[in-house]
C-alpha atoms as a PDB file:
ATOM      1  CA  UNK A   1     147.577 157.811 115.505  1.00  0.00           C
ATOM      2  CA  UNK A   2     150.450 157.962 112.960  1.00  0.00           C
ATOM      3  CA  UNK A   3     153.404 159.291 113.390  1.00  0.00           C
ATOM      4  CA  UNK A   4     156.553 159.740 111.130  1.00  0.00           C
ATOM      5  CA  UNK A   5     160.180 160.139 112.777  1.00  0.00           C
ATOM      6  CA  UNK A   6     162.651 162.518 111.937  1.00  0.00           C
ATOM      7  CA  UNK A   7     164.690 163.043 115.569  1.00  0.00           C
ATOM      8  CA  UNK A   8     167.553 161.804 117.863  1.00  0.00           C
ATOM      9  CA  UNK A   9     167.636 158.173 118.762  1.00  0.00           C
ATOM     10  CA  UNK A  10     167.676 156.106 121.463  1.00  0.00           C
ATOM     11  CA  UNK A  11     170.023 153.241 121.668  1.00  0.00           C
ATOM     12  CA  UNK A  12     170.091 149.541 122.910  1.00  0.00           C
ATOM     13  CA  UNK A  13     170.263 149.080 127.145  1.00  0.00           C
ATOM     14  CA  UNK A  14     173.701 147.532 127.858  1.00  0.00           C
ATOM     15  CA  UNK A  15     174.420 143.577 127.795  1.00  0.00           C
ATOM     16  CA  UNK A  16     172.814 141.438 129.957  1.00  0.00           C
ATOM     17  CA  UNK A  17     173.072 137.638 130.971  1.00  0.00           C
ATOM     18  CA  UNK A  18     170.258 135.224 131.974  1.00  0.00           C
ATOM     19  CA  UNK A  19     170.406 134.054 135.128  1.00  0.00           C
ATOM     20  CA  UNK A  20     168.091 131.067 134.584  1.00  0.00           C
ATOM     21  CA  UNK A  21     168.106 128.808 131.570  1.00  0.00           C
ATOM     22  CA  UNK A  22     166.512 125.623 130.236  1.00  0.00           C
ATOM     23  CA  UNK A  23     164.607 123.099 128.093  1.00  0.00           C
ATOM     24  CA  UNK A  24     160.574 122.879 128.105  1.00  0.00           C
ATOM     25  CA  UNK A  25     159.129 119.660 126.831  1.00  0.00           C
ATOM     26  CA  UNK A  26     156.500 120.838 124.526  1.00  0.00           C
ATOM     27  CA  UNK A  27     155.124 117.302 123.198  1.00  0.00           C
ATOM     28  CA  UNK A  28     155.771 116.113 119.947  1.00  0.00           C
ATOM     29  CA  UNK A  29     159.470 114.768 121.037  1.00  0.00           C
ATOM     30  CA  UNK A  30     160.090 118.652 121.051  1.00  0.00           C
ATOM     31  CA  UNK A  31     162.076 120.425 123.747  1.00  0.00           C
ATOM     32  CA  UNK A  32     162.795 123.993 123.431  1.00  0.00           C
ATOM     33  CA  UNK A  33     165.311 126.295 124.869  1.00  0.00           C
ATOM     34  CA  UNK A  34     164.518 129.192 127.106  1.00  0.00           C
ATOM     35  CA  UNK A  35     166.176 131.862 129.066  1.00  0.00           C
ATOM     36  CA  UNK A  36     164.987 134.837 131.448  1.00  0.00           C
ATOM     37  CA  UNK A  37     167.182 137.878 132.262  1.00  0.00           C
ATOM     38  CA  UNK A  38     166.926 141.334 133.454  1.00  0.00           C
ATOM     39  CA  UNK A  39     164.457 141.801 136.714  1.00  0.00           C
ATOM     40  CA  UNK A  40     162.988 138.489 138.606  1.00  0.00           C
ATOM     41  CA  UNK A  41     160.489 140.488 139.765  1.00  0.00           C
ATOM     42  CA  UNK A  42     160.273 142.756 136.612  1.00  0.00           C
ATOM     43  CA  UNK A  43     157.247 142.939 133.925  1.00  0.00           C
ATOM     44  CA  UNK A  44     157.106 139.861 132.360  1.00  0.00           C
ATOM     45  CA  UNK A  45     158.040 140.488 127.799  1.00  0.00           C
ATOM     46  CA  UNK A  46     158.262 137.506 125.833  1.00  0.00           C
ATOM     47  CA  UNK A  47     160.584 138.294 122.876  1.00  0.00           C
ATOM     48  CA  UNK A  48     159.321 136.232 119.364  1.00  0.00           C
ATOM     49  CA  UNK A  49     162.416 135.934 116.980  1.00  0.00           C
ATOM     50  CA  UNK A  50     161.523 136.110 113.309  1.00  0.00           C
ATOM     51  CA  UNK A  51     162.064 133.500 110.195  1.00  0.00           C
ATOM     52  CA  UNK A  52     160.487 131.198 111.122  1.00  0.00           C
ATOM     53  CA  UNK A  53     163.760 129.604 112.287  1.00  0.00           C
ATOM     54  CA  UNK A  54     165.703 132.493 113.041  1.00  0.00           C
ATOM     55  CA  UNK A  55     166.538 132.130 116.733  1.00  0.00           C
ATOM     56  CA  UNK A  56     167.767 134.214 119.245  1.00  0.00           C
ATOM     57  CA  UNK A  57     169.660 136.536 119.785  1.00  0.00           C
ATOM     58  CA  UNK A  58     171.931 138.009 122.812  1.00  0.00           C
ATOM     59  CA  UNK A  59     171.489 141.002 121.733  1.00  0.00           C
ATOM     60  CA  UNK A  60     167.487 140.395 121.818  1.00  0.00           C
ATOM     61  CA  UNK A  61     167.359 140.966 125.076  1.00  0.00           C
ATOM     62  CA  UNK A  62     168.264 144.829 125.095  1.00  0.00           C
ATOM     63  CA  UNK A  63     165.837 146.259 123.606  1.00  0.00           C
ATOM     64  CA  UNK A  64     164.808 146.085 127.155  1.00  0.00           C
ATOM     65  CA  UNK A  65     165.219 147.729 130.423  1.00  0.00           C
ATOM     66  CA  UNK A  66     166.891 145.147 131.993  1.00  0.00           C
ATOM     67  CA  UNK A  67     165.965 146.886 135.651  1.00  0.00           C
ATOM     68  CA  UNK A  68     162.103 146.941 135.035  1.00  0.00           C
ATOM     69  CA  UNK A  69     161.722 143.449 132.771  1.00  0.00           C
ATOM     70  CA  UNK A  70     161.809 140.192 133.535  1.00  0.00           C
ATOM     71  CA  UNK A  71     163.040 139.339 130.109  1.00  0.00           C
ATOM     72  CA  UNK A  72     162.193 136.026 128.305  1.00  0.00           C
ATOM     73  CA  UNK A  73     163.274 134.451 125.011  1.00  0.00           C
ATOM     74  CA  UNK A  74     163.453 131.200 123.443  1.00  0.00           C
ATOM     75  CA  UNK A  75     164.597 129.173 120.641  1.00  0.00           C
ATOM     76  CA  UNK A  76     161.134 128.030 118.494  1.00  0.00           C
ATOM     77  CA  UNK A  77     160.719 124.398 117.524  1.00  0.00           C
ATOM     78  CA  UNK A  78     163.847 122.879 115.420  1.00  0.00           C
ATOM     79  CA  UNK A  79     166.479 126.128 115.537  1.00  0.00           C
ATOM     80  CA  UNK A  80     168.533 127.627 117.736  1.00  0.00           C
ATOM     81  CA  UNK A  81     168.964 125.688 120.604  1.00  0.00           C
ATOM     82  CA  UNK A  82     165.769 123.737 120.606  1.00  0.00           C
ATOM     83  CA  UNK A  83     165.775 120.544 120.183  1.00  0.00           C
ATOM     84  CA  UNK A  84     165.721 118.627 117.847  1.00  0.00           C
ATOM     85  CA  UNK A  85     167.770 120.381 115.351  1.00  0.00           C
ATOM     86  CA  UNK A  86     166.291 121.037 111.663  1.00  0.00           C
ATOM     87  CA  UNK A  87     169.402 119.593 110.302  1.00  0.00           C
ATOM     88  CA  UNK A  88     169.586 116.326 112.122  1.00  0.00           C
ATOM     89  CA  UNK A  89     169.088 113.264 109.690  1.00  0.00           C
ATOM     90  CA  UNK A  90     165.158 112.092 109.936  1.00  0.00           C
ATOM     91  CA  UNK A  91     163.886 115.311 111.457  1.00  0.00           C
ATOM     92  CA  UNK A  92     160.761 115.753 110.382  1.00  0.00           C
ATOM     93  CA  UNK A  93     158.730 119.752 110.645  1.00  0.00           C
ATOM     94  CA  UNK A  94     155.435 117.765 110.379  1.00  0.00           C
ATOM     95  CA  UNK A  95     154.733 118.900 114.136  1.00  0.00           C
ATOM     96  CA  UNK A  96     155.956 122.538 113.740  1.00  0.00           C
ATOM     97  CA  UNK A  97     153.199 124.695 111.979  1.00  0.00           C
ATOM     98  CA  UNK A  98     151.995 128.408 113.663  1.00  0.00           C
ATOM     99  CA  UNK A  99     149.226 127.107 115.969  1.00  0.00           C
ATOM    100  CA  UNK A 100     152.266 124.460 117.443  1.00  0.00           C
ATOM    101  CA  UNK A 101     154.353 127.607 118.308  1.00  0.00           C
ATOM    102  CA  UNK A 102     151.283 129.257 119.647  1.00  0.00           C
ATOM    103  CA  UNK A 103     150.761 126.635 121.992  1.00  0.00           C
ATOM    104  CA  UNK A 104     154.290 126.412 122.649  1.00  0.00           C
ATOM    105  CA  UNK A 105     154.350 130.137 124.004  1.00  0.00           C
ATOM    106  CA  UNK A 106     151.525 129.730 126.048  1.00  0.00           C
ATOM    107  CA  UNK A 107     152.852 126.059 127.706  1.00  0.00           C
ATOM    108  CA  UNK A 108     156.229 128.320 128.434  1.00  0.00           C
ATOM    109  CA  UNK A 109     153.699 131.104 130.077  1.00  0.00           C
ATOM    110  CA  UNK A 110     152.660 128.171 132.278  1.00  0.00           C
ATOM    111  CA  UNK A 111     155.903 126.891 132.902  1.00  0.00           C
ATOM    112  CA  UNK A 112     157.388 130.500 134.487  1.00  0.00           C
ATOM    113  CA  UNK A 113     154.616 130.868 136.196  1.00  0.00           C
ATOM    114  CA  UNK A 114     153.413 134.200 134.499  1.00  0.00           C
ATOM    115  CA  UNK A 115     150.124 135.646 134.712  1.00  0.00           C
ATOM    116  CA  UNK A 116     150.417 138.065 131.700  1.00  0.00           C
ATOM    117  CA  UNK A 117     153.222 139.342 129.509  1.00  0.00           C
ATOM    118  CA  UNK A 118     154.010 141.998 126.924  1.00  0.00           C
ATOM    119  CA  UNK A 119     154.373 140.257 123.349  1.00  0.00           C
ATOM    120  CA  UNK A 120     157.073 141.514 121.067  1.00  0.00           C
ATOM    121  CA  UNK A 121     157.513 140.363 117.870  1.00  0.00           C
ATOM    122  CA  UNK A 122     159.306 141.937 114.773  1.00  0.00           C
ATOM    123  CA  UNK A 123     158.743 139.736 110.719  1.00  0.00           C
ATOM    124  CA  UNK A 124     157.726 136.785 111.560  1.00  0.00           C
ATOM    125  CA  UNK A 125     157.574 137.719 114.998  1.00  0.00           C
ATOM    126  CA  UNK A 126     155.057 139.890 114.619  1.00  0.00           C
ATOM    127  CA  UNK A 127     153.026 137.422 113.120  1.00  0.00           C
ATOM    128  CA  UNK A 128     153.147 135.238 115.598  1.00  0.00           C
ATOM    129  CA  UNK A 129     152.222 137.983 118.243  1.00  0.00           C
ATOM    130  CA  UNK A 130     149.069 138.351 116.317  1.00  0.00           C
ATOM    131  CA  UNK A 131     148.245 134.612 116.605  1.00  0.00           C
ATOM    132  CA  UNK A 132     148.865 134.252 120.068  1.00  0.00           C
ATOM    133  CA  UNK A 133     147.475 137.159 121.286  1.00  0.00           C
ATOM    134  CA  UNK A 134     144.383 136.218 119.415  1.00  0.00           C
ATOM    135  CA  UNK A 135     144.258 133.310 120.630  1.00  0.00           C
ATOM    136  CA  UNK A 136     145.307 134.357 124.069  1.00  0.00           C
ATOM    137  CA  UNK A 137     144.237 137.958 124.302  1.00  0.00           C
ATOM    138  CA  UNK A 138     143.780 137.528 128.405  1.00  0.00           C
ATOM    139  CA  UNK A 139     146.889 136.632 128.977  1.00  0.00           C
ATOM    140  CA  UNK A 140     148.684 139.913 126.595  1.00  0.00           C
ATOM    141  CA  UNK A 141     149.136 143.102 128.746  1.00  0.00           C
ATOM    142  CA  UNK A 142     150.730 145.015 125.357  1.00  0.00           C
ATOM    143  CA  UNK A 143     152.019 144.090 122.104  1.00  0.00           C
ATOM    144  CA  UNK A 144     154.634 145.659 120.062  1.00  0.00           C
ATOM    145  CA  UNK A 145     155.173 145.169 116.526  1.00  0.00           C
ATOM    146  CA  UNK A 146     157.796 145.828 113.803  1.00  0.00           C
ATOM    147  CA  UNK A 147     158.098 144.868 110.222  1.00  0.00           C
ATOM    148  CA  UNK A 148     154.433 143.602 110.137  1.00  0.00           C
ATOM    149  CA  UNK A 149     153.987 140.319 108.347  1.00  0.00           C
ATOM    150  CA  UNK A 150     150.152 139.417 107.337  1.00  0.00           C
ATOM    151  CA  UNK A 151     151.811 135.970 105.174  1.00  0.00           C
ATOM    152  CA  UNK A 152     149.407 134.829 102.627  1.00  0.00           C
ATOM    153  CA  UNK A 153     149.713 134.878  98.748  1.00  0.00           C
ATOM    154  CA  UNK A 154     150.341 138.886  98.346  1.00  0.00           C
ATOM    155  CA  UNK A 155     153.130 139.000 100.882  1.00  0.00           C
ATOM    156  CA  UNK A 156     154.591 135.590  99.121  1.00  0.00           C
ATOM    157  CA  UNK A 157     154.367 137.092  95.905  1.00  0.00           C
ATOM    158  CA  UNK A 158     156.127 140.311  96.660  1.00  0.00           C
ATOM    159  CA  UNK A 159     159.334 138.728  97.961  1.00  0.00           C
ATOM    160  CA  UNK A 160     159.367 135.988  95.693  1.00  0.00           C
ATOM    161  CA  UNK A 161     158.478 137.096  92.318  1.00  0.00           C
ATOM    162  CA  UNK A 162     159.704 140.012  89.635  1.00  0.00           C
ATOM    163  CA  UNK A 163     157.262 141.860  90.403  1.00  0.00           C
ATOM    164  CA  UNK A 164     158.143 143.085  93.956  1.00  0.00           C
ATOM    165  CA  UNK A 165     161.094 143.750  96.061  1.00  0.00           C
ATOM    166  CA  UNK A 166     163.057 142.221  93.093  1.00  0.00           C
ATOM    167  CA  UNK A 167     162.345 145.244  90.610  1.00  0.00           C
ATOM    168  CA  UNK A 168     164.839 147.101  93.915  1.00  0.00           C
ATOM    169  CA  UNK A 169     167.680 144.821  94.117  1.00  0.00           C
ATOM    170  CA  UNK A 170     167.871 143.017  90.007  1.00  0.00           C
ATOM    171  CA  UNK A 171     170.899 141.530  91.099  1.00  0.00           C
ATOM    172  CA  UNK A 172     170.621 140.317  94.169  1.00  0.00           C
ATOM    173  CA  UNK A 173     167.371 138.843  92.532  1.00  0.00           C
ATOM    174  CA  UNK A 174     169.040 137.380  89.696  1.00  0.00           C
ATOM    175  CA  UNK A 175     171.299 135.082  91.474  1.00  0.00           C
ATOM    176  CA  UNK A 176     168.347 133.924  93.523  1.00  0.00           C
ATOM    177  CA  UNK A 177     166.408 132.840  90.318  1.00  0.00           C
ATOM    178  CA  UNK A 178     169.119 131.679  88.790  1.00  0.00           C
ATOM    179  CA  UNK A 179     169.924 129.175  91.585  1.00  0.00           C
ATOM    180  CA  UNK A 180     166.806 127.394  89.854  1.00  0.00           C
ATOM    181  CA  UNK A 181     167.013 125.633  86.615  1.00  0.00           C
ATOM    182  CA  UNK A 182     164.359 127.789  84.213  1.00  0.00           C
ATOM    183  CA  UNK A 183     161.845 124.797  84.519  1.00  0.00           C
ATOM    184  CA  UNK A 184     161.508 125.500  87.906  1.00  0.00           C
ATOM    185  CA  UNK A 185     161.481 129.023  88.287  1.00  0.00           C
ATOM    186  CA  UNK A 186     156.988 129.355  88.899  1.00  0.00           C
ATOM    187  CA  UNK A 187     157.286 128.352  91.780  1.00  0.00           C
ATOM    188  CA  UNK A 188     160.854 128.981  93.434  1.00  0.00           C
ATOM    189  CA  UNK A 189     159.530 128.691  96.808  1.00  0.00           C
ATOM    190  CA  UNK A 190     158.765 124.864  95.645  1.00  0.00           C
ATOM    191  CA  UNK A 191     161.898 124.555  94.088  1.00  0.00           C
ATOM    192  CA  UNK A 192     164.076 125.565  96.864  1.00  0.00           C
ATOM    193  CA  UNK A 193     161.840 123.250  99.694  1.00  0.00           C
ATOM    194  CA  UNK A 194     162.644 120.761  97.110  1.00  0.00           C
ATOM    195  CA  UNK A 195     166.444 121.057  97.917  1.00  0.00           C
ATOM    196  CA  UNK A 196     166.650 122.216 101.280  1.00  0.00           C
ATOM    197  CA  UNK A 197     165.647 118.712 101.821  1.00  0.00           C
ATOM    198  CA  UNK A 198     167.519 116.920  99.811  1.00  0.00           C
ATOM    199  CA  UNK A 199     169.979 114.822 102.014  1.00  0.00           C
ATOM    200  CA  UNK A 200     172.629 115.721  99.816  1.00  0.00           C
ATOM    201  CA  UNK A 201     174.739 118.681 101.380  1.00  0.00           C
ATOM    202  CA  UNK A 202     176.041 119.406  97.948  1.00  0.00           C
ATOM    203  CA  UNK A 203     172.520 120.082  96.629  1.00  0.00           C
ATOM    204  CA  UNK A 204     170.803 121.769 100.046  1.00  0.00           C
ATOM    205  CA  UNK A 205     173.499 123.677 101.355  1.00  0.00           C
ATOM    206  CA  UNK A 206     174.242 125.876  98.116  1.00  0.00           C
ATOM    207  CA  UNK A 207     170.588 126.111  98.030  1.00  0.00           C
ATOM    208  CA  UNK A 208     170.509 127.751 101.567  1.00  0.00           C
ATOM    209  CA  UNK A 209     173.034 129.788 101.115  1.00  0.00           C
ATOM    210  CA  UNK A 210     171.588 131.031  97.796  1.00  0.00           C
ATOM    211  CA  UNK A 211     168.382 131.345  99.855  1.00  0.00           C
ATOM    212  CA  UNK A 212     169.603 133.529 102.507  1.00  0.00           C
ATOM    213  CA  UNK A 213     171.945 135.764 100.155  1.00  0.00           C
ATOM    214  CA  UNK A 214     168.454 136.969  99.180  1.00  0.00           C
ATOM    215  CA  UNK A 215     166.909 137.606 102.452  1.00  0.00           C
ATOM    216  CA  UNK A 216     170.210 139.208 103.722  1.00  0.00           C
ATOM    217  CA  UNK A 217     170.373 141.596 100.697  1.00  0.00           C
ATOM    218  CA  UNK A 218     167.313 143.401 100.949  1.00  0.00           C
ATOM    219  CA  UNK A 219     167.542 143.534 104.970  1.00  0.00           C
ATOM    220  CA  UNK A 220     168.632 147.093 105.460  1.00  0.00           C
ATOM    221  CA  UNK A 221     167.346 150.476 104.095  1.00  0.00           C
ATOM    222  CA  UNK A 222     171.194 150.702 103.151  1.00  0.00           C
ATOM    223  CA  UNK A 223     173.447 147.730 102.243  1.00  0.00           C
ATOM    224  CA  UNK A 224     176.073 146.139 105.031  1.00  0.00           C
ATOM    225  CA  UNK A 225     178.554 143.528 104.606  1.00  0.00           C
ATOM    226  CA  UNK A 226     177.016 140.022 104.236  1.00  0.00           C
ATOM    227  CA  UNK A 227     177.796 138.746 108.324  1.00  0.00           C
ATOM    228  CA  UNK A 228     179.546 135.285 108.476  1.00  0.00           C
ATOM    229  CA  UNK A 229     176.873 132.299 107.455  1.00  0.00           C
ATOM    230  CA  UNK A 230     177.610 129.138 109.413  1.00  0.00           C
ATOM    231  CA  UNK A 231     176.022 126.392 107.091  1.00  0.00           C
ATOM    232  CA  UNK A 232     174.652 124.268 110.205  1.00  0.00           C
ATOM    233  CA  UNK A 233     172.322 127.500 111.216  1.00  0.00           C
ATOM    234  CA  UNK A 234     171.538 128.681 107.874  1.00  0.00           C
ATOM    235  CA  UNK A 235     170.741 125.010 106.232  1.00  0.00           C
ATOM    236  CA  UNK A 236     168.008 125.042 109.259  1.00  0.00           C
ATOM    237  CA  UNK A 237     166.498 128.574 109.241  1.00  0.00           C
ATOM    238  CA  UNK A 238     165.680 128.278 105.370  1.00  0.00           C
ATOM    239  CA  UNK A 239     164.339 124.739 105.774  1.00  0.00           C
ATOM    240  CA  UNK A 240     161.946 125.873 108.702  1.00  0.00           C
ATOM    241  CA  UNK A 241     161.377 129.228 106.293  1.00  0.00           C
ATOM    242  CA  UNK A 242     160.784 126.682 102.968  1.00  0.00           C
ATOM    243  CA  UNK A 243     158.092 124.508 105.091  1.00  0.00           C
ATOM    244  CA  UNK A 244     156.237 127.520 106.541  1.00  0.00           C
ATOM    245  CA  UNK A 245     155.777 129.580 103.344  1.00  0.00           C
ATOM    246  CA  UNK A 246     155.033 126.672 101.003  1.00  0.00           C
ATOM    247  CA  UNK A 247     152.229 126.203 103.404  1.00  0.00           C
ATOM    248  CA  UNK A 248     151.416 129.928 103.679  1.00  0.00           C
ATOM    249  CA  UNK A 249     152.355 129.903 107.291  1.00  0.00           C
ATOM    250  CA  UNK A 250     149.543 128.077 108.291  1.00  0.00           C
ATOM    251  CA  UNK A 251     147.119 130.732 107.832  1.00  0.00           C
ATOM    252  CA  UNK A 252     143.937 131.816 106.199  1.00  0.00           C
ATOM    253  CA  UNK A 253     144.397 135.104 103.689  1.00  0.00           C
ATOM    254  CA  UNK A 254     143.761 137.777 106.287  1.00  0.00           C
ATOM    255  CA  UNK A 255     143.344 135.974 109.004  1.00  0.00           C
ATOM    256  CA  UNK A 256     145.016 138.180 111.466  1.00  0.00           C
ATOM    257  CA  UNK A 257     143.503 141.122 110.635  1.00  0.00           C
ATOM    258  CA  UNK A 258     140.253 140.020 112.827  1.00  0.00           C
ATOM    259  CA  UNK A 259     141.783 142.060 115.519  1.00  0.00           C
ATOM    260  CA  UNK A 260     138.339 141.851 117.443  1.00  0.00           C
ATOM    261  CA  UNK A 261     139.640 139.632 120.163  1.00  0.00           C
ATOM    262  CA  UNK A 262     142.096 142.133 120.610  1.00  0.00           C
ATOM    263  CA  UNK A 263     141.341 145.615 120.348  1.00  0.00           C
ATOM    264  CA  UNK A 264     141.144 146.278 124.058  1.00  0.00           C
ATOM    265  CA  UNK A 265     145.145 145.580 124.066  1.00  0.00           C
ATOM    266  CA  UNK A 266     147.360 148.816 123.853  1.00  0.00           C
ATOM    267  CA  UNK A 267     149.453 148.059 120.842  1.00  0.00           C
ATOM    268  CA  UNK A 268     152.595 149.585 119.427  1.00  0.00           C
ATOM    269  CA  UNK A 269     153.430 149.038 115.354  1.00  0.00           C
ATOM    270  CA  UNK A 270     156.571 150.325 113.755  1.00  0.00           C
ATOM    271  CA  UNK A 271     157.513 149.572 110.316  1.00  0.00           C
ATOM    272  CA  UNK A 272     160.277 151.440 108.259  1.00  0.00           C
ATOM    273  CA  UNK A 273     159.254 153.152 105.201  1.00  0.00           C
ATOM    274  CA  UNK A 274     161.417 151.509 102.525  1.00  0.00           C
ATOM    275  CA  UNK A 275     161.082 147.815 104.482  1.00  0.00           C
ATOM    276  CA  UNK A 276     161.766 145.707 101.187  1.00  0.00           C
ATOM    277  CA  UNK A 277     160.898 142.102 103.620  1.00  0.00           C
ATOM    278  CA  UNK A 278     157.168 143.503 105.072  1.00  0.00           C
ATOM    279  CA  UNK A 279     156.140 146.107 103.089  1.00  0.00           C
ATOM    280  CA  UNK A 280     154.401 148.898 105.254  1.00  0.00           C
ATOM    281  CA  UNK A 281     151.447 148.298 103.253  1.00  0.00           C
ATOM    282  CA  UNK A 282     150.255 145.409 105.949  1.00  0.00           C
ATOM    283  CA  UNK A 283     151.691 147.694 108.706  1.00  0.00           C
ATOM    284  CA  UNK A 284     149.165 150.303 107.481  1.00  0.00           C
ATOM    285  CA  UNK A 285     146.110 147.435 106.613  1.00  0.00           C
ATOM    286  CA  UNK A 286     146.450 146.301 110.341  1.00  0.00           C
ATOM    287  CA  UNK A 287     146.047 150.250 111.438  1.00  0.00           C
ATOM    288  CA  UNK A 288     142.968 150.664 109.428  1.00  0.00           C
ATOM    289  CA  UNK A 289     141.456 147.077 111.398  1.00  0.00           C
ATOM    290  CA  UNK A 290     143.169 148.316 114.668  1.00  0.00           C
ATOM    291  CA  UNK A 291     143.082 152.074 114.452  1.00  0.00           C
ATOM    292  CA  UNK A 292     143.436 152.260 118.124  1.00  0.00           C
ATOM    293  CA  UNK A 293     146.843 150.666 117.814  1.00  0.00           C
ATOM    294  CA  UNK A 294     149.991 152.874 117.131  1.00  0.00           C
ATOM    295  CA  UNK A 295     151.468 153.153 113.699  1.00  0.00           C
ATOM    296  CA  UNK A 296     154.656 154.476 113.097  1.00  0.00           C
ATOM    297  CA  UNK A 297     156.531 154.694 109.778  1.00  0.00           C
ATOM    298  CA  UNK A 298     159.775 155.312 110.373  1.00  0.00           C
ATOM    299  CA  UNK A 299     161.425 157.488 107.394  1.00  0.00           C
ATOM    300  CA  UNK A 300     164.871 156.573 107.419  1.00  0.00           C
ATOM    301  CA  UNK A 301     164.456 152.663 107.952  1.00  0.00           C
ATOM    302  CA  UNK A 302     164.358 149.393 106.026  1.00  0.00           C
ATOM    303  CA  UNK A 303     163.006 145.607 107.788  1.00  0.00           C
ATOM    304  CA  UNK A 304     165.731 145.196 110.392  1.00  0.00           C
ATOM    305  CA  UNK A 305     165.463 146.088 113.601  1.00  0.00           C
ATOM    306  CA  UNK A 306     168.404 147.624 114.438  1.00  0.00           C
ATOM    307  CA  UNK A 307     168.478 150.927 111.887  1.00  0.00           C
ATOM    308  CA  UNK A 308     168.436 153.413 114.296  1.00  0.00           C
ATOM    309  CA  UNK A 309     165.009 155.197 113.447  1.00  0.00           C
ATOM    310  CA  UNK A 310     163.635 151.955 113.977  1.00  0.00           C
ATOM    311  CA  UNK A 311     165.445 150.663 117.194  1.00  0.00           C
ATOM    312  CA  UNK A 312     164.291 154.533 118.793  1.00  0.00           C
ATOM    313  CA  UNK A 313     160.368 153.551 118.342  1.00  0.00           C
ATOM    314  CA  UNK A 314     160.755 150.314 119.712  1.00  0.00           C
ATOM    315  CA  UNK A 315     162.881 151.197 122.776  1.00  0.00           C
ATOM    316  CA  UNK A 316     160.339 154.638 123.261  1.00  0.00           C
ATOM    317  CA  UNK A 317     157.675 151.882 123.214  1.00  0.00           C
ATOM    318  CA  UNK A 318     159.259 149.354 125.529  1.00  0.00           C
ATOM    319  CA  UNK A 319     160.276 152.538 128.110  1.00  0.00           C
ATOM    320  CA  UNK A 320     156.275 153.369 127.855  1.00  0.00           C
ATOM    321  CA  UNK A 321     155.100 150.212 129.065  1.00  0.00           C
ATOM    322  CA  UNK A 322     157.627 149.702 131.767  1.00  0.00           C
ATOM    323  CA  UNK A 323     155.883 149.410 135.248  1.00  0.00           C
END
């Protein structure tokens, strides 16, 4: 079923705190923070933050109702409050590939003592829904998805040469490029890894802030002020983003679109119509694998989350699967 959304909209529940916190020794001299608010004897929802290395959130945990959840987040390996940090001196991201995350989700399953969950995942979120829940499908009750990211060398190509979201936002565009000496500039995904590891905060911060101008700009169907960057956060969210998409985030071209494992699983998708970060064009390539999973484009949306069209589907969906 797909449906397009022209209507009133439902906002975010109100704040909520945790009420039980921590850090789960995952192996690899990783130890990653985790939280769980809302209902302690709610519906279990894990909530996967994008990037990779975005973190969380606060404000993550409303798109839940806070009476009927028991509401779980956490920091993924090196970001956030995980430790250890991407920018500590030495810290190597050797150990922190897709299928580590995976198995990180599933060892915090065990450690909460949680039979099954809802997934929720929105960019690289949803991607990493898709590889858990393949991996795991008995232990997914639902999955909902927004801004659907495939990865591989199409989505790679859109965001990161002229010939996609740059033709959109020339500008914004430019002064990525032109971060990059010319020499550099076939492979700027290279080029800024290159730098973002450089020890030298002259050369790697300028480069992540450069970096994440980009991703900010083409964020919202319409622009907003560029938020406050603290250089500590944003030098390790484009570092963890540099290693995964030089490696294509650890996955096969079209690897998650074997949804056989999976099919039984009800399954939200929403993707905004003019998302400039995850095209609806996987969005719609994942409906035709998964046709009994819900599509909805929403008409009056970009990638993030929040824009109201957007934020309506995925609290409509959440409300649905409530107990």
């Amino acid at each position: 079923m797909v449906c397009l959304v022209f209507m009133g909209y439902r906002e975010l529940y109100p704040p909520v705190e945790p009420y039980e916190t921590g850090h789960l020794d995952v192996g690899d001299g990783h130890e990653l923070y985790w939280e769980v608010s809302g209902n302690p004897d709610g519906k279990p929802v894990v909530f996967l933050h994008g990037g990779p290395g975005g973190g969380t959130l606060p404000a993550q945990r409303r798109f839940f109702d806070p009476s009927a959840y028991r509401i779980v987040l956490f920091d993924q390996r090196n970001c956030g409050r995980s430790r250890p940090h991407a920018t500590e001196p030495g810290v190597s991201l050797e150990t922190n590939t897709t299928w580590h995350l995976v198995a990180d989700i599933e060892r915090l399953r065990e450690r909460l003592g949680i039979a099954r969950w809802l997934v929720f995942g929105g960019s690289w979120g949803s991607t990493l829904a898709l590889a858990y829940a393949r991996r795991h499908p008995e232990r997914v009750s639902e999955i909902i998805l927004r801004g659907v990211y495939l990865a591989g060398a199409t989505n790679r190509a859109w965001t990161f040469t002229e010939t996609g979201a740059a033709c959109l936002f020339p500008a914004e565009w430019a002064a990525f490029r032109d971060h990059i000496p010319a020499g550099e500039r076939d492979d700027l995904v290279g080029a800024y890894h290159r730098r973002m590891f450089d020890p030298d905060p002259a050369v790697h911060v300028p480069a992540a802030r450069a970096w994440a101008a980009w991703e900010l700009s083409a964020n919202w169907l319409l622009p907003v002020p560029m938020p406050p960057l603290d250089d500590r956060e944003v030098v390790a969210f484009m570092r963890i983003e540099t290693h995964y998409f030089t490696q294509d985030c650890f996955l096969k071209e079209g690897e998650l679109l074997d949804v056989e494992a999976i099919r039984h699983i009800p399954c939200v998708i929403v993707n905004g119509r003019y998302d400039m970060k995850t095209p609806p064009e996987a969005a719609y390539d994942l409906h035709r694998a998964w046709p009994e999973a819900e599509l909805h484009i929403v008409e009056d949306a970009g990638h993030a989350g929040a824009e109201p069209g957007t934020l309506h589907r995925l609290i409509e969906a959440t409300d649905r699967f409530r107990p």
